[in-house]
N, C-alpha and C. Protein backbone atom coordinates (compact mmCIF):
# COMPACT_ATOMS: atom_id res chain seq x y z
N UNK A 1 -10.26 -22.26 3.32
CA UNK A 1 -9.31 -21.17 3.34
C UNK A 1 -8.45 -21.21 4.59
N UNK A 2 -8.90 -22.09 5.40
CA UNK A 2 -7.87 -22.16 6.53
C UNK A 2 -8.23 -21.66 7.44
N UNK A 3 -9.37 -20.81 7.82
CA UNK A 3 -9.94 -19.99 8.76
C UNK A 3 -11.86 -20.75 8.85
N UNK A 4 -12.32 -21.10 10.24
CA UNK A 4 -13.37 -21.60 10.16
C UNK A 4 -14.51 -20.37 10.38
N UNK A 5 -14.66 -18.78 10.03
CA UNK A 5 -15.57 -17.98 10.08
C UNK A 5 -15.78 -17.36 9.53
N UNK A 6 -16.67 -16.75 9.56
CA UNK A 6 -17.24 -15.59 8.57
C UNK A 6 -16.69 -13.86 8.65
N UNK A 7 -16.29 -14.13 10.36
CA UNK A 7 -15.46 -12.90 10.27
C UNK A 7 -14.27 -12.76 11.37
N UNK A 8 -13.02 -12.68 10.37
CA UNK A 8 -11.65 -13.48 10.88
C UNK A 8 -11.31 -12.36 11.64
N UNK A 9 -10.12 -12.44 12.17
CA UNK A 9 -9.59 -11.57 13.27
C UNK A 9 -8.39 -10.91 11.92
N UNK A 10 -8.04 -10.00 12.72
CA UNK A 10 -6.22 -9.44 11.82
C UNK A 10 -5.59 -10.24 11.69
N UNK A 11 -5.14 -10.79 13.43
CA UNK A 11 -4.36 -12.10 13.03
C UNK A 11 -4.51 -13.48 12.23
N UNK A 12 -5.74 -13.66 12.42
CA UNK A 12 -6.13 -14.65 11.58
C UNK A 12 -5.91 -14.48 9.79
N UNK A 13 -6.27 -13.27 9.22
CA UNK A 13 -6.26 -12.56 8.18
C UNK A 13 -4.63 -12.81 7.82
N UNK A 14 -3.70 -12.42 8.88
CA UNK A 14 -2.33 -12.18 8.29
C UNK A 14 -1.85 -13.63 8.89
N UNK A 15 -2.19 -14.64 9.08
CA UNK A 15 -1.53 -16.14 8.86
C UNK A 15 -1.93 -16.94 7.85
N UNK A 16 -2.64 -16.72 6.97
CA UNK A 16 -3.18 -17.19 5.70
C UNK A 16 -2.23 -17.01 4.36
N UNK A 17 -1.45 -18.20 4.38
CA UNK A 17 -0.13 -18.25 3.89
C UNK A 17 -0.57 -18.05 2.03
N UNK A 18 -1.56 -18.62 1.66
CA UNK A 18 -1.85 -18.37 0.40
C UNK A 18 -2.17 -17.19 -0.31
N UNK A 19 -3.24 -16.61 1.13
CA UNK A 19 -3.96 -15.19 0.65
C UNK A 19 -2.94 -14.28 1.08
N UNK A 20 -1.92 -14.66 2.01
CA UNK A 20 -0.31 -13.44 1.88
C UNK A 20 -0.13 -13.31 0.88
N UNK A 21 0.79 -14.80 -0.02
CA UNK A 21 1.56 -14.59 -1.13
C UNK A 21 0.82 -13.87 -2.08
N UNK A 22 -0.08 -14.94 -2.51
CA UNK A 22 -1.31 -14.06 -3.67
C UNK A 22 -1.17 -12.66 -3.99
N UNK A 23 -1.65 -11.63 -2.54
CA UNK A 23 -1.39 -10.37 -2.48
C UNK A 23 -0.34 -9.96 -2.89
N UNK A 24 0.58 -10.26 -1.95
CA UNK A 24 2.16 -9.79 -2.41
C UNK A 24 2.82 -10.14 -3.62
N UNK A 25 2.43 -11.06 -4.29
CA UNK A 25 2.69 -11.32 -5.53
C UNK A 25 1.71 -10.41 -6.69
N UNK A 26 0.54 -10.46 -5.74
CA UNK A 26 0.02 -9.31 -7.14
C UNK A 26 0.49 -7.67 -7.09
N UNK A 27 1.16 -7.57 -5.93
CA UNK A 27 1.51 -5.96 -5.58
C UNK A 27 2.73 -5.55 -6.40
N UNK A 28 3.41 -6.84 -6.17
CA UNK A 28 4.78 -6.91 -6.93
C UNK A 28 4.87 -6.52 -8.38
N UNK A 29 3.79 -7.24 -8.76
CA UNK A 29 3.44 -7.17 -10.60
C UNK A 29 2.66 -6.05 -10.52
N UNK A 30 1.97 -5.51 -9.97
CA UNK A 30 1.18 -4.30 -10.37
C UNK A 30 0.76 -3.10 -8.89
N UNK A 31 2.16 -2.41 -8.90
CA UNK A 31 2.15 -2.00 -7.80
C UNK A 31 1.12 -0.79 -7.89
N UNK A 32 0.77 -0.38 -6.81
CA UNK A 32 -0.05 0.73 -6.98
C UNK A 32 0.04 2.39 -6.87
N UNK A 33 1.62 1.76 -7.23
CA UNK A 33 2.62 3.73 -7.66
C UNK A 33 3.48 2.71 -8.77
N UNK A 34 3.16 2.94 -10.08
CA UNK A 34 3.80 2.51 -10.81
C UNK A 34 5.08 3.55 -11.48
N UNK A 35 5.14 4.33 -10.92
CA UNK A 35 5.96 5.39 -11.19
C UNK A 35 6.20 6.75 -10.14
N UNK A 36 7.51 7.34 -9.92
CA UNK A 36 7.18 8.51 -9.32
C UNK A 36 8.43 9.07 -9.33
N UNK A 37 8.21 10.51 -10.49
CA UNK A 37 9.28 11.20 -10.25
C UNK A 37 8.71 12.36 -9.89
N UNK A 38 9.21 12.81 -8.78
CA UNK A 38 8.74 13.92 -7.43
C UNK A 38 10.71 14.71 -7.29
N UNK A 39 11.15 14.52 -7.87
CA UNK A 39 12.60 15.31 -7.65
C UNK A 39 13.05 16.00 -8.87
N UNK A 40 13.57 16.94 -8.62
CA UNK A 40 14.02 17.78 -9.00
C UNK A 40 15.97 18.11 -8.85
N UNK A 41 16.59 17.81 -9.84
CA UNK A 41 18.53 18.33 -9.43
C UNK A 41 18.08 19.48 -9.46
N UNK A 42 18.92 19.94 -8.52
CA UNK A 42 19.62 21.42 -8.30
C UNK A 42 20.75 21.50 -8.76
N UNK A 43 21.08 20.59 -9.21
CA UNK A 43 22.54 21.46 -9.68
C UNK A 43 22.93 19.80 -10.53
N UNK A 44 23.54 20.08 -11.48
CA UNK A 44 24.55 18.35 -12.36
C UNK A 44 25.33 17.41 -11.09
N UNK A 45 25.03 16.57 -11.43
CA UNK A 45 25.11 15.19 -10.75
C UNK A 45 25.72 13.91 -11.69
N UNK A 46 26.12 13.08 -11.16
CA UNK A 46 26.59 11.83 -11.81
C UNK A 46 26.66 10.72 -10.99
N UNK A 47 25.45 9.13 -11.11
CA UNK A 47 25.18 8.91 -10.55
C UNK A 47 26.13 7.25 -10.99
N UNK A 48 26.68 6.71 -9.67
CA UNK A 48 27.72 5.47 -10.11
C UNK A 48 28.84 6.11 -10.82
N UNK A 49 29.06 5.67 -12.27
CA UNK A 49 30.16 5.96 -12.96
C UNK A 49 30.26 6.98 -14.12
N UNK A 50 28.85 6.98 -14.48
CA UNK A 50 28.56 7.27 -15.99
C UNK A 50 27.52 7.94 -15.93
N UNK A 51 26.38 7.72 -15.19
CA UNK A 51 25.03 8.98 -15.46
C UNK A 51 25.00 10.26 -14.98
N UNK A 52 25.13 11.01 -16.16
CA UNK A 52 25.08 12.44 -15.25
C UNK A 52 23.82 12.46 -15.76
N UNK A 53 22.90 13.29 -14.83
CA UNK A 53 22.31 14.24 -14.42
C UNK A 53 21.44 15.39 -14.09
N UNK A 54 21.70 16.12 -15.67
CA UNK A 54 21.71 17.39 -15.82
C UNK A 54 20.65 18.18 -14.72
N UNK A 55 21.68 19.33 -14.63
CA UNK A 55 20.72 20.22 -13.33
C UNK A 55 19.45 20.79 -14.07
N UNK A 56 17.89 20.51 -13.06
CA UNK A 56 16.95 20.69 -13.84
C UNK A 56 16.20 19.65 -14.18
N UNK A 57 16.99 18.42 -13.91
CA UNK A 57 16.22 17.61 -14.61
C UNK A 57 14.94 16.46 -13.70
N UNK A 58 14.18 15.94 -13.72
CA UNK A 58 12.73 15.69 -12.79
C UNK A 58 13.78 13.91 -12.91
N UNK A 59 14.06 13.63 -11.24
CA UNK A 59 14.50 12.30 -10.97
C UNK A 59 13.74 11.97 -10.41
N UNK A 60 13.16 10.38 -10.63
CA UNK A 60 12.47 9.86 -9.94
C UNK A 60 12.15 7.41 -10.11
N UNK A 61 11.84 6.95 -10.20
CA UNK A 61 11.68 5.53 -10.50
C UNK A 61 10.63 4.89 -10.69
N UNK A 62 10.73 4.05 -11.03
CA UNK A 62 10.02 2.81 -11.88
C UNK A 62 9.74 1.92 -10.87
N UNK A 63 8.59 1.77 -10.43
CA UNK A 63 8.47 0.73 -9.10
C UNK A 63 7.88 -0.68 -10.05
N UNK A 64 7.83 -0.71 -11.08
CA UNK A 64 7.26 -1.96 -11.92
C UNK A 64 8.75 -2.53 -12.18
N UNK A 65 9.33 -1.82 -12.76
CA UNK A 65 10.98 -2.17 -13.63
C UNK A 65 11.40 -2.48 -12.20
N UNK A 66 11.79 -2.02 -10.88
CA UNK A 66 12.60 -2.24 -9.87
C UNK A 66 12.06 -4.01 -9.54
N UNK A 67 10.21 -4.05 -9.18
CA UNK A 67 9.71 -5.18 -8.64
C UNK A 67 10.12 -6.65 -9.56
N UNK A 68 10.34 -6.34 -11.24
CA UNK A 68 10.21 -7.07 -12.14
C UNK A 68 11.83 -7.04 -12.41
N UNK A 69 12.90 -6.78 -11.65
CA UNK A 69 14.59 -6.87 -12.00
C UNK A 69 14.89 -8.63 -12.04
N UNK A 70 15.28 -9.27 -13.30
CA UNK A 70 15.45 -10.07 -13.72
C UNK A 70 16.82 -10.43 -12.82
N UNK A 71 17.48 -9.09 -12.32
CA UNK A 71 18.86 -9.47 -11.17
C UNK A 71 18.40 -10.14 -10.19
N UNK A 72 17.31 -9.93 -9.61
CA UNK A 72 16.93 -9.66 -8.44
C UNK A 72 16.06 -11.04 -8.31
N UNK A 73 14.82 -10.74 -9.25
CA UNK A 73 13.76 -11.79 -9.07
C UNK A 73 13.73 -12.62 -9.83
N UNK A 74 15.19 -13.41 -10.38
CA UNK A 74 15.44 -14.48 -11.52
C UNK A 74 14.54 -14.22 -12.94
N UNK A 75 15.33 -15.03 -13.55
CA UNK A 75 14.17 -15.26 -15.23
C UNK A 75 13.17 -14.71 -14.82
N UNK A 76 11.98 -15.85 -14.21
CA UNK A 76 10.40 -15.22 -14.47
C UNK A 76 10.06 -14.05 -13.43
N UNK A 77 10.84 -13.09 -13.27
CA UNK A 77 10.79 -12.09 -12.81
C UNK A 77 9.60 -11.81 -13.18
N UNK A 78 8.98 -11.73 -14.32
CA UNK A 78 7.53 -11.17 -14.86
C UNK A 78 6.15 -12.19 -15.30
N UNK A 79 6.50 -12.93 -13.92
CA UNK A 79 5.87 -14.00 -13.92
C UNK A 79 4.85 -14.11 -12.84
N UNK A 80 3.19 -14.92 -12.96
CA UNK A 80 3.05 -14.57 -10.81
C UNK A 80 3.34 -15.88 -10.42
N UNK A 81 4.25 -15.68 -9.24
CA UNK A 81 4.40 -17.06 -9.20
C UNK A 81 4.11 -16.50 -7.59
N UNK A 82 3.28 -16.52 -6.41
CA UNK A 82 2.96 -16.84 -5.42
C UNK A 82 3.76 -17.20 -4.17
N UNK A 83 4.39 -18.20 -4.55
CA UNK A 83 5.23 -19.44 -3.88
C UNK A 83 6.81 -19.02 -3.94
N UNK A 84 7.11 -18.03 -4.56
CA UNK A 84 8.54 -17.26 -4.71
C UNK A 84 8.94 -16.61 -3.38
N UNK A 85 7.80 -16.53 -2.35
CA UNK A 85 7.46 -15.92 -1.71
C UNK A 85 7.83 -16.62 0.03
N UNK A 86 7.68 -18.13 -0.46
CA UNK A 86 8.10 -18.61 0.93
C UNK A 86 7.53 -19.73 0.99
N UNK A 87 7.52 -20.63 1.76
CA UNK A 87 6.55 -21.63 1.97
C UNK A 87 5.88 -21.89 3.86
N UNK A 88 6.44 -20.80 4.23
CA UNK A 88 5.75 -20.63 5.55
C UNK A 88 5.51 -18.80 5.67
N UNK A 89 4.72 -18.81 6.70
CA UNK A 89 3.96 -17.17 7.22
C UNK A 89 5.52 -16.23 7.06
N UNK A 90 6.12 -17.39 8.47
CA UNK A 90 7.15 -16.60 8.82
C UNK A 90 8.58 -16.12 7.78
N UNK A 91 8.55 -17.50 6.49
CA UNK A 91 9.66 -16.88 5.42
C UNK A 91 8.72 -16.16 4.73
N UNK A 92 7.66 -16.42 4.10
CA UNK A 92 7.02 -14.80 3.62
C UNK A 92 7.49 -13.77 4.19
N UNK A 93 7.08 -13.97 5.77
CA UNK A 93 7.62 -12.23 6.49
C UNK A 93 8.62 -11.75 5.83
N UNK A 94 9.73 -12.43 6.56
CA UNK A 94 11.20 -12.56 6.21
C UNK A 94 11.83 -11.96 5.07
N UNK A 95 11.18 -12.60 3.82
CA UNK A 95 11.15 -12.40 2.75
C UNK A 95 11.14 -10.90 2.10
N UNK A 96 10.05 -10.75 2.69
CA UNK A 96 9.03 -9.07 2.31
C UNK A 96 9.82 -7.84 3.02
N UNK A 97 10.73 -8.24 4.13
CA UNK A 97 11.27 -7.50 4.88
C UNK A 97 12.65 -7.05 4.14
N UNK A 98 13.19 -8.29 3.57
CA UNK A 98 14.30 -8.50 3.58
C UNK A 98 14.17 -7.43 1.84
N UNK A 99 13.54 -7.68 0.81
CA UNK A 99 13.42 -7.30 -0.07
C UNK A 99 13.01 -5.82 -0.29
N UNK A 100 12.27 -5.50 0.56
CA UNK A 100 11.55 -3.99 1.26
C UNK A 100 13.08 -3.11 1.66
N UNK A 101 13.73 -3.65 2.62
CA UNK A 101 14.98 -2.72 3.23
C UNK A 101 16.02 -2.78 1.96
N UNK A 102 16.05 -3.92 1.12
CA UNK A 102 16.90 -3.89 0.08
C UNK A 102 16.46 -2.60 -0.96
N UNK A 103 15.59 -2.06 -1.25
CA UNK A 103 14.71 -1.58 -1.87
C UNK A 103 14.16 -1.97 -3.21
N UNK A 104 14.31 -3.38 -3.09
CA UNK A 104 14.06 -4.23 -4.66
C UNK A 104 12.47 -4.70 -4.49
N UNK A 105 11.51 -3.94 -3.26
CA UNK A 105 10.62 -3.86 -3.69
C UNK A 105 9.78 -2.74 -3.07
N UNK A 106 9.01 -2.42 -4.13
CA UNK A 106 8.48 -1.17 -4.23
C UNK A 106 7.06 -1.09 -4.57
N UNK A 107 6.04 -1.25 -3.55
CA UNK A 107 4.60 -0.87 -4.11
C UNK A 107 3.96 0.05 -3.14
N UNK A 108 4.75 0.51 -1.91
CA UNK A 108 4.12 1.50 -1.27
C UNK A 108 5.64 2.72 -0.57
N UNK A 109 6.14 3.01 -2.10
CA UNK A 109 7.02 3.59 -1.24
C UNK A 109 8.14 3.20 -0.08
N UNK A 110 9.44 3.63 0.26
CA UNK A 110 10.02 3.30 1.12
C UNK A 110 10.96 4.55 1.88
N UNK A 111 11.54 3.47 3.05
CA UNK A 111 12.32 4.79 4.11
C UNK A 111 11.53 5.07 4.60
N UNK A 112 11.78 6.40 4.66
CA UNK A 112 10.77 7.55 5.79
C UNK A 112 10.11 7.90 5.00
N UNK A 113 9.98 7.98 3.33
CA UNK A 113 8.70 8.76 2.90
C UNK A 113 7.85 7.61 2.41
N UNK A 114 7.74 6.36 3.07
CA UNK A 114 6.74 5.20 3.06
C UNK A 114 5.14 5.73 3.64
N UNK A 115 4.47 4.90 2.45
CA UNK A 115 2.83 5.14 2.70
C UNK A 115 2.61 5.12 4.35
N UNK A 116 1.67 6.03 4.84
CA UNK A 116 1.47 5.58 6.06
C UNK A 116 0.50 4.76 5.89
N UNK A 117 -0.36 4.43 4.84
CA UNK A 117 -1.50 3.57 4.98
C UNK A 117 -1.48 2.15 4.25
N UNK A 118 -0.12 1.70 4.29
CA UNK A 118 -0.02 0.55 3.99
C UNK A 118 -0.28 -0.46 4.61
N UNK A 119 -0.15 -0.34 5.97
CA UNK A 119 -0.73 -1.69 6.81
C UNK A 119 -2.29 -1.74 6.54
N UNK A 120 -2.95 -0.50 6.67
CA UNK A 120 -4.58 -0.43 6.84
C UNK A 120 -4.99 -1.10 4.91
N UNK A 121 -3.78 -0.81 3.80
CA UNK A 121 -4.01 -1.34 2.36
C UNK A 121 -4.33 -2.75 2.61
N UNK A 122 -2.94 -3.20 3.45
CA UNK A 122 -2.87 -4.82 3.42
C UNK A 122 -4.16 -5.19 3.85
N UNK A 123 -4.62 -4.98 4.84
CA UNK A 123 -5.62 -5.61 6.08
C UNK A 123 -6.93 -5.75 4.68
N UNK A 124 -6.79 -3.99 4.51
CA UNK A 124 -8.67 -4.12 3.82
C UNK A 124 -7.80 -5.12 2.22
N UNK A 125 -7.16 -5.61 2.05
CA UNK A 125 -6.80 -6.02 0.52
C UNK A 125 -7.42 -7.70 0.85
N UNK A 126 -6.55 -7.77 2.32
CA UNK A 126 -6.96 -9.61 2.47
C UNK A 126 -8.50 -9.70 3.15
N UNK A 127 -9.58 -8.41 3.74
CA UNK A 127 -10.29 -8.43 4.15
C UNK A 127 -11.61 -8.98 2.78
N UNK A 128 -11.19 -8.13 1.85
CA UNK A 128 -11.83 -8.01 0.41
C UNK A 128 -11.96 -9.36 0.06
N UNK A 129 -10.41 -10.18 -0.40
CA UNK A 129 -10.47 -10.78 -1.10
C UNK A 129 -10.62 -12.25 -0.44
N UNK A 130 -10.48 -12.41 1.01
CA UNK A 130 -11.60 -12.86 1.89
C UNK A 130 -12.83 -13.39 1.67
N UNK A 131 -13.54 -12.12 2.14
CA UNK A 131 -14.67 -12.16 1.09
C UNK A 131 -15.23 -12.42 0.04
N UNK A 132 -14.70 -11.90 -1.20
CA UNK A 132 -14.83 -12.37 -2.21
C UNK A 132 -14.47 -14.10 -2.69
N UNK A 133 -13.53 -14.45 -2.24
CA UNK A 133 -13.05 -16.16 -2.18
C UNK A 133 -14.17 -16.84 -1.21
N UNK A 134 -14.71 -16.23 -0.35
CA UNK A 134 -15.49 -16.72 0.87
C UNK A 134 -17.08 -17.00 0.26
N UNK A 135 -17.70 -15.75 -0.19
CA UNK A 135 -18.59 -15.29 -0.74
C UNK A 135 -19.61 -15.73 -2.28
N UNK A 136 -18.43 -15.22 -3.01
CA UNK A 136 -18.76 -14.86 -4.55
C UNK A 136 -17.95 -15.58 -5.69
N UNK A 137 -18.25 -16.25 -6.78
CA UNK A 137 -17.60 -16.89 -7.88
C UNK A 137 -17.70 -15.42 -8.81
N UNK A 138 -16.56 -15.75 -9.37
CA UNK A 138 -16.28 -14.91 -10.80
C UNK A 138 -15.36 -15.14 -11.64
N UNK A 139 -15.29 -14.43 -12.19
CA UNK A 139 -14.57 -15.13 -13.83
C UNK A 139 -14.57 -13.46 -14.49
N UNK A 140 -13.66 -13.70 -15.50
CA UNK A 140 -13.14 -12.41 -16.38
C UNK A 140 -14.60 -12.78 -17.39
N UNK A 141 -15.08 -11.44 -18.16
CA UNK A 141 -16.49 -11.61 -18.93
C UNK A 141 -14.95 -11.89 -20.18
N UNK A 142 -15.62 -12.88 -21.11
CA UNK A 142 -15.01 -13.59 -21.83
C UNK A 142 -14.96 -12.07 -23.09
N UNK A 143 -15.88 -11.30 -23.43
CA UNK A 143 -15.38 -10.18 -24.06
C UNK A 143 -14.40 -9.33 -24.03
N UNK A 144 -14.36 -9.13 -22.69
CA UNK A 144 -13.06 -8.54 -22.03
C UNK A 144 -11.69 -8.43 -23.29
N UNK A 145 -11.01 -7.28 -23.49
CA UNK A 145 -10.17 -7.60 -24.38
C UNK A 145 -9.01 -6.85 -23.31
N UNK A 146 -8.18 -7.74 -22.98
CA UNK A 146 -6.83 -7.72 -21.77
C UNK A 146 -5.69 -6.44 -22.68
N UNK A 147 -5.81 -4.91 -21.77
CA UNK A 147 -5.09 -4.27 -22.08
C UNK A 147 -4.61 -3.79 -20.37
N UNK A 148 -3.69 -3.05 -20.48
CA UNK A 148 -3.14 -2.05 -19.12
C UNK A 148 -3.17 -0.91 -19.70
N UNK A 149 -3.29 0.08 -18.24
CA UNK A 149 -3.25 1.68 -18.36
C UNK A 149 -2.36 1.43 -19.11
N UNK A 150 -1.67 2.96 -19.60
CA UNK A 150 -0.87 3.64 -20.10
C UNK A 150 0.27 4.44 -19.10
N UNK A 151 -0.75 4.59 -17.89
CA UNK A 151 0.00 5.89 -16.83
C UNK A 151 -0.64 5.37 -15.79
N UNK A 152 -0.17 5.93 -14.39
CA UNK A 152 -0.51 5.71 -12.96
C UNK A 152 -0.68 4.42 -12.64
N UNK A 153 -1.72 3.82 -11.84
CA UNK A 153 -1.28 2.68 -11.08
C UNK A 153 -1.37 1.80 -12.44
N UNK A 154 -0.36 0.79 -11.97
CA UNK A 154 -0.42 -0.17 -13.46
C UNK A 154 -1.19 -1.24 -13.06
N UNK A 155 -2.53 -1.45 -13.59
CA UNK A 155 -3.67 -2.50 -13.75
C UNK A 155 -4.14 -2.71 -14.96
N UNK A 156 -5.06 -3.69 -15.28
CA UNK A 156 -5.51 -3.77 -15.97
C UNK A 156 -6.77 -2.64 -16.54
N UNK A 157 -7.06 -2.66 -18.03
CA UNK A 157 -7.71 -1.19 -18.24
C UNK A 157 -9.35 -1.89 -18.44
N UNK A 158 -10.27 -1.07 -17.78
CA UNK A 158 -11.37 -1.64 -17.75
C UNK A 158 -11.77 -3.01 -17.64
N UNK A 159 -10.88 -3.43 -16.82
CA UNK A 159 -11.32 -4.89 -16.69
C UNK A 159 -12.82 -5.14 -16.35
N UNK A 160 -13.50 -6.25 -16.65
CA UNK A 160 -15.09 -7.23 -16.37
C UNK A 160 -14.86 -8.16 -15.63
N UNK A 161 -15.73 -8.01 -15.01
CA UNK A 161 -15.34 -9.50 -14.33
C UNK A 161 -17.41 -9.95 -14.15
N UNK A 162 -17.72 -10.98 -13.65
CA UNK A 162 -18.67 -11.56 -13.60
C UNK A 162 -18.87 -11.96 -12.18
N UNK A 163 -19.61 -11.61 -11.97
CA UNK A 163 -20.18 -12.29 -10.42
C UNK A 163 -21.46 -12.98 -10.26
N UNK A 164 -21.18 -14.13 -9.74
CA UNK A 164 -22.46 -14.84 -8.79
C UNK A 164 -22.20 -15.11 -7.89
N UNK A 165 -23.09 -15.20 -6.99
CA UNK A 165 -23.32 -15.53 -5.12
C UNK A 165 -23.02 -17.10 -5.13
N UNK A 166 -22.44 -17.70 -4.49
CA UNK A 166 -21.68 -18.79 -4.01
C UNK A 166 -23.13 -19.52 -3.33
């Protein structure tokens, strides 16, 4: 994995160019606010050229549809592709930054009303799966029949998975 211990530092954790993308590629596809309309018009609006509005009505977005914009993130927009991501630490950064201030990506909120606990998400996400890659073999239980929620974070619905000790 690129790291020679059992228990890595932060920094060590966040130069691990594979277990970056991985993450960020799975956040992308299945963010963990798959939706949020929290607004309210006060009054009719018209948004660009053509959308009005109506006063009353609950505005809010699609953080799956924004992450998955076929403008934005070419054809396989709805694809995981990992490696879309950069091929060094520092264009990952770059990358994530650059796409984040654009607001074409969206899995923890942005601006000023951004998660405050997104750095502490990242850390324990690559701490986990760390571990788990470090640790433990698994595999999807072959019964498993592959559906997603319906509502809230968009994952898979009751997923199985199988574990043995490495």
């Amino acid at each position: 994995m690129g790291v020679q211990t059992d228990r890595p530092t932060s920094d060590q954790l966040n130069d691990l160019l594979h277990l970056t993308t991985c993450i960020t590629e799975s956040l992308r596809l299945m963010p963990p606010i798959g939706q949020l309309i929290n607004r309210l018009a006060t009054s009719s609006l018209t948004l660009g050229e053509d959308h009005v509005v109506p006063e009353g009505t609950y505005v809010g977005y699609n953080s799956y549809a924004t992450n998955c914009d076929p403008d934005v993130w070419g054809k396989d927009a709805d694809e995981f592709i990992p490696g879309r991501w950069g091929e060094t630490i520092e264009e990952v950064r770059k990358q994530y930054r650059r796409q984040k201030a654009r607001a074409e990506l969206i899995r923890f909120h942005g601006g000023r009303r951004a998660c405050l606990g997104e750095g502490f998400a990242m850390v324990e996400l690559k701490v986990t799966v760390f571990m788990l890659v470090r640790w433990v073999r698994w595999s999807l239980d072959e019964e498993w029949e592959e559906k997603m929620t319906p509502a809230g974070p968009l994952a898979p619905r009751g997923l199985r998975l199988v574990f043995a000790k490495r």
